[in-house]
N, C-alpha and C. Protein backbone atom coordinates (compact mmCIF):
# COMPACT_ATOMS: atom_id res chain seq x y z
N UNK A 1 105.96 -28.82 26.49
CA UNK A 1 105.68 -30.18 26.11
C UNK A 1 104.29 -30.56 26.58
N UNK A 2 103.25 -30.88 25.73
CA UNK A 2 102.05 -31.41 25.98
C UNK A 2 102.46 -32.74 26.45
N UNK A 3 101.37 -33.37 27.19
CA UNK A 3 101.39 -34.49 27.79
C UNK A 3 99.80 -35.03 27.49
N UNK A 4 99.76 -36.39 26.72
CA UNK A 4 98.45 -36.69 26.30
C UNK A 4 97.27 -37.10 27.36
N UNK A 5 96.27 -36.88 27.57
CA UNK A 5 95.71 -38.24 28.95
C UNK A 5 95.41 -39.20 28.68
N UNK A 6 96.75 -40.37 27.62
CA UNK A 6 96.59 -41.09 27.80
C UNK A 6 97.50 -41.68 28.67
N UNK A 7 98.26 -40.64 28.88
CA UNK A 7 99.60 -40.85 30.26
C UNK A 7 99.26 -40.86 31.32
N UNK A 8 97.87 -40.64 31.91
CA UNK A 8 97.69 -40.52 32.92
C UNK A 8 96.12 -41.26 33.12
N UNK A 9 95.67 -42.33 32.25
CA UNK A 9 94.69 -43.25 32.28
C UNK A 9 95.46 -44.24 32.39
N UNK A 10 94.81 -44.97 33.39
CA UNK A 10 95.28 -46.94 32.94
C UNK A 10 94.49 -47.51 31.98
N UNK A 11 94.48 -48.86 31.92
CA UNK A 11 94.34 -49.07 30.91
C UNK A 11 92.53 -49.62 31.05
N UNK A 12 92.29 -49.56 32.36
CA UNK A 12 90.83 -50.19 32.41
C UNK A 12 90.27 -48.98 32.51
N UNK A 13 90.66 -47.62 32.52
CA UNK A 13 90.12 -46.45 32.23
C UNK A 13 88.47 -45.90 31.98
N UNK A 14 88.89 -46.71 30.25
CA UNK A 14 87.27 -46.55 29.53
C UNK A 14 86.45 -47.51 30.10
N UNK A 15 86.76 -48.66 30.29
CA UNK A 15 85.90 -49.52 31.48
C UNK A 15 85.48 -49.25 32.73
N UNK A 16 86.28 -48.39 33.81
CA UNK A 16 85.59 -48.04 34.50
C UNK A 16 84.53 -46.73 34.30
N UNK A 17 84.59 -45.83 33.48
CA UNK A 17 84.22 -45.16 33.13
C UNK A 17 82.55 -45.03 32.86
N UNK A 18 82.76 -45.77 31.32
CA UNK A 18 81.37 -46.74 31.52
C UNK A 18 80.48 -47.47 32.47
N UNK A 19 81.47 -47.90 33.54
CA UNK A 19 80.34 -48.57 34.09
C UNK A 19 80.19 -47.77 35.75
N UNK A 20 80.94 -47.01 35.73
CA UNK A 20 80.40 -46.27 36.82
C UNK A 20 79.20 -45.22 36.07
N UNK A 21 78.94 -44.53 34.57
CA UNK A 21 78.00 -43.77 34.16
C UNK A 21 76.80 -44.77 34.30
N UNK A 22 76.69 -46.16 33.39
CA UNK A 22 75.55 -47.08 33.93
C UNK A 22 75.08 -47.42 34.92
N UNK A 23 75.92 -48.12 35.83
CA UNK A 23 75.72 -48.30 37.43
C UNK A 23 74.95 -47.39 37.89
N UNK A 24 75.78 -46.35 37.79
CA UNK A 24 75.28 -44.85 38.63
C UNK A 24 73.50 -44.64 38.17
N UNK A 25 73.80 -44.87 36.78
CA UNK A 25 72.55 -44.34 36.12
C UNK A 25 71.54 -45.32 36.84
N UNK A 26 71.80 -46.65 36.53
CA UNK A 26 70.67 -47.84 36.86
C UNK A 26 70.51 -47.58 38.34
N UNK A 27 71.63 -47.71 39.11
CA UNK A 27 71.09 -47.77 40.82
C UNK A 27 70.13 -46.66 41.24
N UNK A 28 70.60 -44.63 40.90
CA UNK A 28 69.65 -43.24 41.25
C UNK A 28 68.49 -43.54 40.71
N UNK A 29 68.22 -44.76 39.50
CA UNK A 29 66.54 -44.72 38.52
C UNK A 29 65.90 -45.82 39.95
N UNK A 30 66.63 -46.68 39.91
CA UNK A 30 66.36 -47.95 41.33
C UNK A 30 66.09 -47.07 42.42
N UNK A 31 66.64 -46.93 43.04
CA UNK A 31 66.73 -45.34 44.33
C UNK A 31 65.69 -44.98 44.08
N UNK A 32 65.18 -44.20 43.09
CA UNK A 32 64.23 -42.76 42.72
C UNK A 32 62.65 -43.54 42.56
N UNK A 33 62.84 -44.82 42.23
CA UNK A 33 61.92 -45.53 42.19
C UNK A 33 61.23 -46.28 43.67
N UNK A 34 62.11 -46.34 44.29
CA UNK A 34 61.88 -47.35 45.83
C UNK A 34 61.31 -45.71 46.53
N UNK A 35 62.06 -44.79 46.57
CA UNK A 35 61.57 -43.57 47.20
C UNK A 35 60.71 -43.24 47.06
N UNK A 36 60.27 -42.55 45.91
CA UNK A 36 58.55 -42.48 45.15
C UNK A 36 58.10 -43.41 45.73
N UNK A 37 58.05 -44.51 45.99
CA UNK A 37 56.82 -45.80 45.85
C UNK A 37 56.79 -45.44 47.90
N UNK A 38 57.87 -45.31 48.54
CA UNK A 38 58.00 -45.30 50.02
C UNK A 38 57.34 -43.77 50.48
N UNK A 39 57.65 -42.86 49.79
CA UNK A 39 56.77 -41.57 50.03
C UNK A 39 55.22 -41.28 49.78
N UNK A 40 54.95 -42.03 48.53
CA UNK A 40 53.74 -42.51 48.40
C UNK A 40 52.84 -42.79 49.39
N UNK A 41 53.68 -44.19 49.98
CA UNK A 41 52.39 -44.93 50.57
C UNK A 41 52.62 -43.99 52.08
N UNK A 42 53.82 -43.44 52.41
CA UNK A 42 54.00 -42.98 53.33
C UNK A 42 52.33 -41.69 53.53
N UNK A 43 52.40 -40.74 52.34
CA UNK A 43 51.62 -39.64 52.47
C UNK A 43 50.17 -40.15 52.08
N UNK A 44 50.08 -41.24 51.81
CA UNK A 44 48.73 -41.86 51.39
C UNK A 44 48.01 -42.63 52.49
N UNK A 45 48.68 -43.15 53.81
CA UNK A 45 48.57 -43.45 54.97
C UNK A 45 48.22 -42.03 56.14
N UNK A 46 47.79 -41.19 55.49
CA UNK A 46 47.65 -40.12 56.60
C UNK A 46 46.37 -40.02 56.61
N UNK A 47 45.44 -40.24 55.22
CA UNK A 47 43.86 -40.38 55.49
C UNK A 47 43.38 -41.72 56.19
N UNK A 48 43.95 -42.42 56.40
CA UNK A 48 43.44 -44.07 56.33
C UNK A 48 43.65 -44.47 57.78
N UNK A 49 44.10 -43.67 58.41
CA UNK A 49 44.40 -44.59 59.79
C UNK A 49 45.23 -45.55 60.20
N UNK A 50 45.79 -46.18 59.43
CA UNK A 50 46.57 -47.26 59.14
C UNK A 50 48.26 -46.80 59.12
N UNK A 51 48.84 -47.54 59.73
CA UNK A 51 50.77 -46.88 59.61
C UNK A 51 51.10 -47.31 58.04
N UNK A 52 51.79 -46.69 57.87
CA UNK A 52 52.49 -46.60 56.17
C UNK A 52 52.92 -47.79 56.01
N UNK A 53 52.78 -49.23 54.79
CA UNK A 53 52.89 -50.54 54.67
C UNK A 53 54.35 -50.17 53.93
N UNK A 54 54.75 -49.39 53.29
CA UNK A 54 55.67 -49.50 51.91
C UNK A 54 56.83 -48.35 52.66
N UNK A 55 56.54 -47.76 53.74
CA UNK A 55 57.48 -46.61 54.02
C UNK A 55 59.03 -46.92 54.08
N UNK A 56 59.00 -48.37 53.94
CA UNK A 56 60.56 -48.91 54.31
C UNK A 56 61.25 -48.63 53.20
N UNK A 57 60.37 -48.62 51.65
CA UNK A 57 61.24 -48.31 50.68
C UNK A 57 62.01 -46.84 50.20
N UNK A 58 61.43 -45.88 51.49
CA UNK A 58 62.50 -44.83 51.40
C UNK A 58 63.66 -45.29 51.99
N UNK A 59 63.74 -46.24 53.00
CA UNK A 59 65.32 -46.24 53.52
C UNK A 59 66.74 -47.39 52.52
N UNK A 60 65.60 -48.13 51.56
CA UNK A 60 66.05 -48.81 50.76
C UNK A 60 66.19 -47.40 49.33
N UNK A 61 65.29 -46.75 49.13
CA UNK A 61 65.71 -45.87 47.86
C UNK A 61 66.56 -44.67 47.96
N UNK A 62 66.67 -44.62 49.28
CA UNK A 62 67.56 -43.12 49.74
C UNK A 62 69.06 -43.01 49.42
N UNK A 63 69.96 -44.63 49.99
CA UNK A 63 71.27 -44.75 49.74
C UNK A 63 71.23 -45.04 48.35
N UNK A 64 70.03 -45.83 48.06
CA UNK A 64 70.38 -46.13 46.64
C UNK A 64 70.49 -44.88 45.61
N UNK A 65 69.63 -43.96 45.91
CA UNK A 65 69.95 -42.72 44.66
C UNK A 65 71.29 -42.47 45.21
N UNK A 66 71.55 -41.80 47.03
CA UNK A 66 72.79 -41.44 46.65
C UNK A 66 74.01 -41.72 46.20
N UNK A 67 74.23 -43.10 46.61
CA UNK A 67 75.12 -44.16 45.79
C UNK A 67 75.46 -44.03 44.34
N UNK A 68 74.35 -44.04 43.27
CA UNK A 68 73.99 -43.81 42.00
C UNK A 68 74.20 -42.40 42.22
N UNK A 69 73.76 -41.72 42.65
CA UNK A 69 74.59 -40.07 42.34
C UNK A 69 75.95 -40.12 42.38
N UNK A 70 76.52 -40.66 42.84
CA UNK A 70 78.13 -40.34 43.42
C UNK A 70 78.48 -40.72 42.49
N UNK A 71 78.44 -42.28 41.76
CA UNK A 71 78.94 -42.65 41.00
C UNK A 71 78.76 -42.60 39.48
N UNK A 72 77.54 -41.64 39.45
CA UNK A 72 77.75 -40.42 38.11
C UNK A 72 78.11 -39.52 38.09
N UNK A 73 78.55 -38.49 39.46
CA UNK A 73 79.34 -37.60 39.56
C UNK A 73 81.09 -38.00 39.21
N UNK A 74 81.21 -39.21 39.32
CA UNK A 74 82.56 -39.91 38.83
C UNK A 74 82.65 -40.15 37.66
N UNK A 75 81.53 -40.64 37.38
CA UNK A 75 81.46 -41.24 35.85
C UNK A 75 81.65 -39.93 34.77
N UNK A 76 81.07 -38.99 34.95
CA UNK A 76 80.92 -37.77 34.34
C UNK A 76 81.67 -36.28 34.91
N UNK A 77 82.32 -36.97 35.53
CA UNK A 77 83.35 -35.78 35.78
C UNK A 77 84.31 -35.07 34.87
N UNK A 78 84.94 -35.91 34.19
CA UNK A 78 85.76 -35.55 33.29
C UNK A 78 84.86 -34.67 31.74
N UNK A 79 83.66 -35.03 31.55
CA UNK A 79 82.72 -34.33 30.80
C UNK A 79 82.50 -33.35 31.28
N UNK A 80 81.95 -33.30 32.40
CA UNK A 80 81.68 -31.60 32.86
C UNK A 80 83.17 -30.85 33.31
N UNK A 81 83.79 -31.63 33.51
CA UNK A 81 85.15 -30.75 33.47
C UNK A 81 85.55 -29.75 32.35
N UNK A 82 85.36 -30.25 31.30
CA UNK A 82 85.74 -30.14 29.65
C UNK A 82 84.66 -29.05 29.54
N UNK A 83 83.74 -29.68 29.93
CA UNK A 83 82.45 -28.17 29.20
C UNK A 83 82.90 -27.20 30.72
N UNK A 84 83.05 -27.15 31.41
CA UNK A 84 83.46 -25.80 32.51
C UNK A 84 84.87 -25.37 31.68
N UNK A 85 85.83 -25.67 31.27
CA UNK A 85 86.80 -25.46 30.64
C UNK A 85 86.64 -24.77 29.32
N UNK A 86 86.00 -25.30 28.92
CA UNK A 86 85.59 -24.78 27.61
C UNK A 86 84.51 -23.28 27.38
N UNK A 87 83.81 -23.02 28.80
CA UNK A 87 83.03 -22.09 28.53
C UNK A 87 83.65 -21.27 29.36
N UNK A 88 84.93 -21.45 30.32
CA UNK A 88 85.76 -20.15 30.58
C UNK A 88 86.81 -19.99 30.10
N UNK A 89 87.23 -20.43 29.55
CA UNK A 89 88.50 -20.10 28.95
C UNK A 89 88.40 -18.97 27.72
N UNK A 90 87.44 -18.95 27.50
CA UNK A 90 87.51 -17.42 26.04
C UNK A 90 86.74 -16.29 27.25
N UNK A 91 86.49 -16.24 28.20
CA UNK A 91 86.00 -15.24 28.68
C UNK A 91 87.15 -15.05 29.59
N UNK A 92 87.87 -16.07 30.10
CA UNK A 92 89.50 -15.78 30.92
C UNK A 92 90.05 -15.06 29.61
N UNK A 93 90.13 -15.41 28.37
CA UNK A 93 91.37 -14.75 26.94
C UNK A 93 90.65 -13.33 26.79
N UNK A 94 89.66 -13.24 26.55
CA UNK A 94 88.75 -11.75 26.52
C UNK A 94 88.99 -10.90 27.99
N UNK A 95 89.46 -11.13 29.08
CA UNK A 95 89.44 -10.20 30.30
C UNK A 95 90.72 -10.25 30.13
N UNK A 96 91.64 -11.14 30.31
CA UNK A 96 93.30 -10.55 29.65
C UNK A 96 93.98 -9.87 28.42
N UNK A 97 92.77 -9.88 27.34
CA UNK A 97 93.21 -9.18 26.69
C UNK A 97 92.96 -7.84 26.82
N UNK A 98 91.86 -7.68 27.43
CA UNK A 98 91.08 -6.17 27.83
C UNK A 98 91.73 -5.82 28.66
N UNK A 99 92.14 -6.19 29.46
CA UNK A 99 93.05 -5.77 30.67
C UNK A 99 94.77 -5.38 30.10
N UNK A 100 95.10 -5.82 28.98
CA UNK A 100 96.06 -5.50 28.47
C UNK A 100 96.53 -4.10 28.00
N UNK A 101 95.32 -4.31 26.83
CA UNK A 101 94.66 -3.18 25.85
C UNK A 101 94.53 -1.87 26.93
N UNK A 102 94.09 -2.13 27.75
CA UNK A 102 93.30 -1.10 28.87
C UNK A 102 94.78 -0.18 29.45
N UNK A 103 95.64 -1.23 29.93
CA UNK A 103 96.58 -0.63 30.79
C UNK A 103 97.81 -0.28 29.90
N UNK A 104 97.51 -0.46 28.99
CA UNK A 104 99.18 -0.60 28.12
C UNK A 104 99.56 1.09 27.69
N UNK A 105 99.09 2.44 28.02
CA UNK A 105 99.44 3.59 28.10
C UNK A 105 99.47 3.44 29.44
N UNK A 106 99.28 3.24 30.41
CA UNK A 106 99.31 3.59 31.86
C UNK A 106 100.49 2.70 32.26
N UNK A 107 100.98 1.75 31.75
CA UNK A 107 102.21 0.94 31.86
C UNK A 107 103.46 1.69 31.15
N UNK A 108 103.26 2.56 29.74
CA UNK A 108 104.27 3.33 29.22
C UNK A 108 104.67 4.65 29.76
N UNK A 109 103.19 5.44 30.19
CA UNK A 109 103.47 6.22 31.16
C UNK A 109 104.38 6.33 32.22
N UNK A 110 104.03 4.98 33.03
CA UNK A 110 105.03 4.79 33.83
C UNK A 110 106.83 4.85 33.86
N UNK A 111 106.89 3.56 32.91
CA UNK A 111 107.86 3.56 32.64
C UNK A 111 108.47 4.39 32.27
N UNK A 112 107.71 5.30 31.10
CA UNK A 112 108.83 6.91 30.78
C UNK A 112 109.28 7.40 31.45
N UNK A 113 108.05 7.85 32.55
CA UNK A 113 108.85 8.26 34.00
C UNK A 113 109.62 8.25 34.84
N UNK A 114 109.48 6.74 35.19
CA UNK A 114 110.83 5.91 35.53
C UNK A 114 112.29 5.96 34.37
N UNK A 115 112.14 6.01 33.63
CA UNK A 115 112.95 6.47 33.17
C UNK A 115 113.63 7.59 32.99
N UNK A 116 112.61 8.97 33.09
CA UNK A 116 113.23 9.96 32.89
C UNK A 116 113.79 10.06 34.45
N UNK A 117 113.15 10.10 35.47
CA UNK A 117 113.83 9.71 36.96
C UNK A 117 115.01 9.29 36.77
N UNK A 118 115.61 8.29 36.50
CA UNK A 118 116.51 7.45 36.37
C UNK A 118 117.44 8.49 35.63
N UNK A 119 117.39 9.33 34.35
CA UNK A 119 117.99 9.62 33.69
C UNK A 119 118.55 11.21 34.61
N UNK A 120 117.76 11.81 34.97
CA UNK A 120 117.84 12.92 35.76
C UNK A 120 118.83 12.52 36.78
N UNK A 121 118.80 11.74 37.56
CA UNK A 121 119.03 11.09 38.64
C UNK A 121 120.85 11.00 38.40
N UNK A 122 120.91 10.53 36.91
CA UNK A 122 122.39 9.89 37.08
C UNK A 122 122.74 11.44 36.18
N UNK A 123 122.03 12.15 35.44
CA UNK A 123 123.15 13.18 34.98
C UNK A 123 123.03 14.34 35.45
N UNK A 124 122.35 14.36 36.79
CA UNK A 124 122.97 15.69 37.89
C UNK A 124 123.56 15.16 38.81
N UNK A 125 124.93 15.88 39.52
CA UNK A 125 125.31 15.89 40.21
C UNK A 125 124.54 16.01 41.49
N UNK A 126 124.79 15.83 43.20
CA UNK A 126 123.68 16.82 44.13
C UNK A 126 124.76 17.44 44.57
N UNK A 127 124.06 19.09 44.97
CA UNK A 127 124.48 20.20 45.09
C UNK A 127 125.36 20.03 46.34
N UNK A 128 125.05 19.18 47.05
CA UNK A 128 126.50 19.36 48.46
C UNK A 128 125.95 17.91 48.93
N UNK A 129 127.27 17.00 49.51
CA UNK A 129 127.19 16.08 49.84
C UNK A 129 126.86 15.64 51.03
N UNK A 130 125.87 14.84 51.19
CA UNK A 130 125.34 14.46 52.56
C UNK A 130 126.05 13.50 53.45
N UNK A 131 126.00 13.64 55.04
CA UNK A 131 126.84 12.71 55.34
C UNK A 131 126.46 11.47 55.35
C-alpha cells in the first residue's frame, strides 16, 4: 500500500515551505552582504592606520548568512532529497541486477550439491552404527 505525502504534510506545509526558501534566501543575500562590506573595511584598514570603522558588520552578517543557510537547507530539503533519490536508485537496480545475473550459476551450483548431499545422505544406509 502506497501512502501519499499528503498524509504526512499539514496543511500549512506549502506555506512553510515557501517561506522558509525566501527567508532563507533574503536573510544569507543580507548576511553575505553585511560580511563583504565588514571584511572589506576590515582588510582596507591595514594600510591606513586607523582601526576598522565597518568591522562590526561581520558579527551582524555572520549569524545572518548562517541563519539563512539553515533555513534553506529546510526549505530545500525535500528537493535535494528527490534528486539524491533519483540519481541512486537506477545505479542501486543496475548493481542488484548484476549481482544477480553474476551469482545465479554459483547459487545453482550450490544447491545441486546440496541436494545431491541430501539425496546420498538419505539413500545409504551407514555401514555400522555409532554410539
Amino acid at each position: 500500500m502506497l501512502i501519499s505525502m499528503s498524509a504526512f504534510q499539514t496543511p500549512q506545509h506549502q506555506v512553510s515551505r515557501w517561506f522558509l526558501r525566501g527567508a532563507g534566501l533574503l536573510l544569507a543575500a543580507v548576511g553575505a552582504v553585511f560580511l563583504v562590506i565588514g571584511l572589506a573595511g576590515f582588510f582596507s584598514a591595514f594600510g591606513t592606520g586607523e582601526p576598522p570603522r565597518l568591522f562590526w558588520c561581520c558579527f551582524v552578517g555572520m549569524p545572518l548568512l548562517f541563519v539563512g543557510g539553515a533555513m534553506c537547507m529546510f526549505g530545500f530539503m525535500g528537493a535535494v532529497a528527490r534528486y539524491v533519490a533519483a540519481e541512486q536508485v537506477p545505479v542501486a537496480r543496475d548493481a542488484a541486477n548484476d549481482l544477480a545475473a553474476g551469482t545465479q550459476d554459483a547459487i545453482k551450483t550450490v544447491a545441486r550439491a546440496a541436494a545431491e548431499g541430501m539425496s546420498e545422505g538419505l539413500n545409504h544406509a551407514p555401514a555400522e552404527k555409532r554410539p
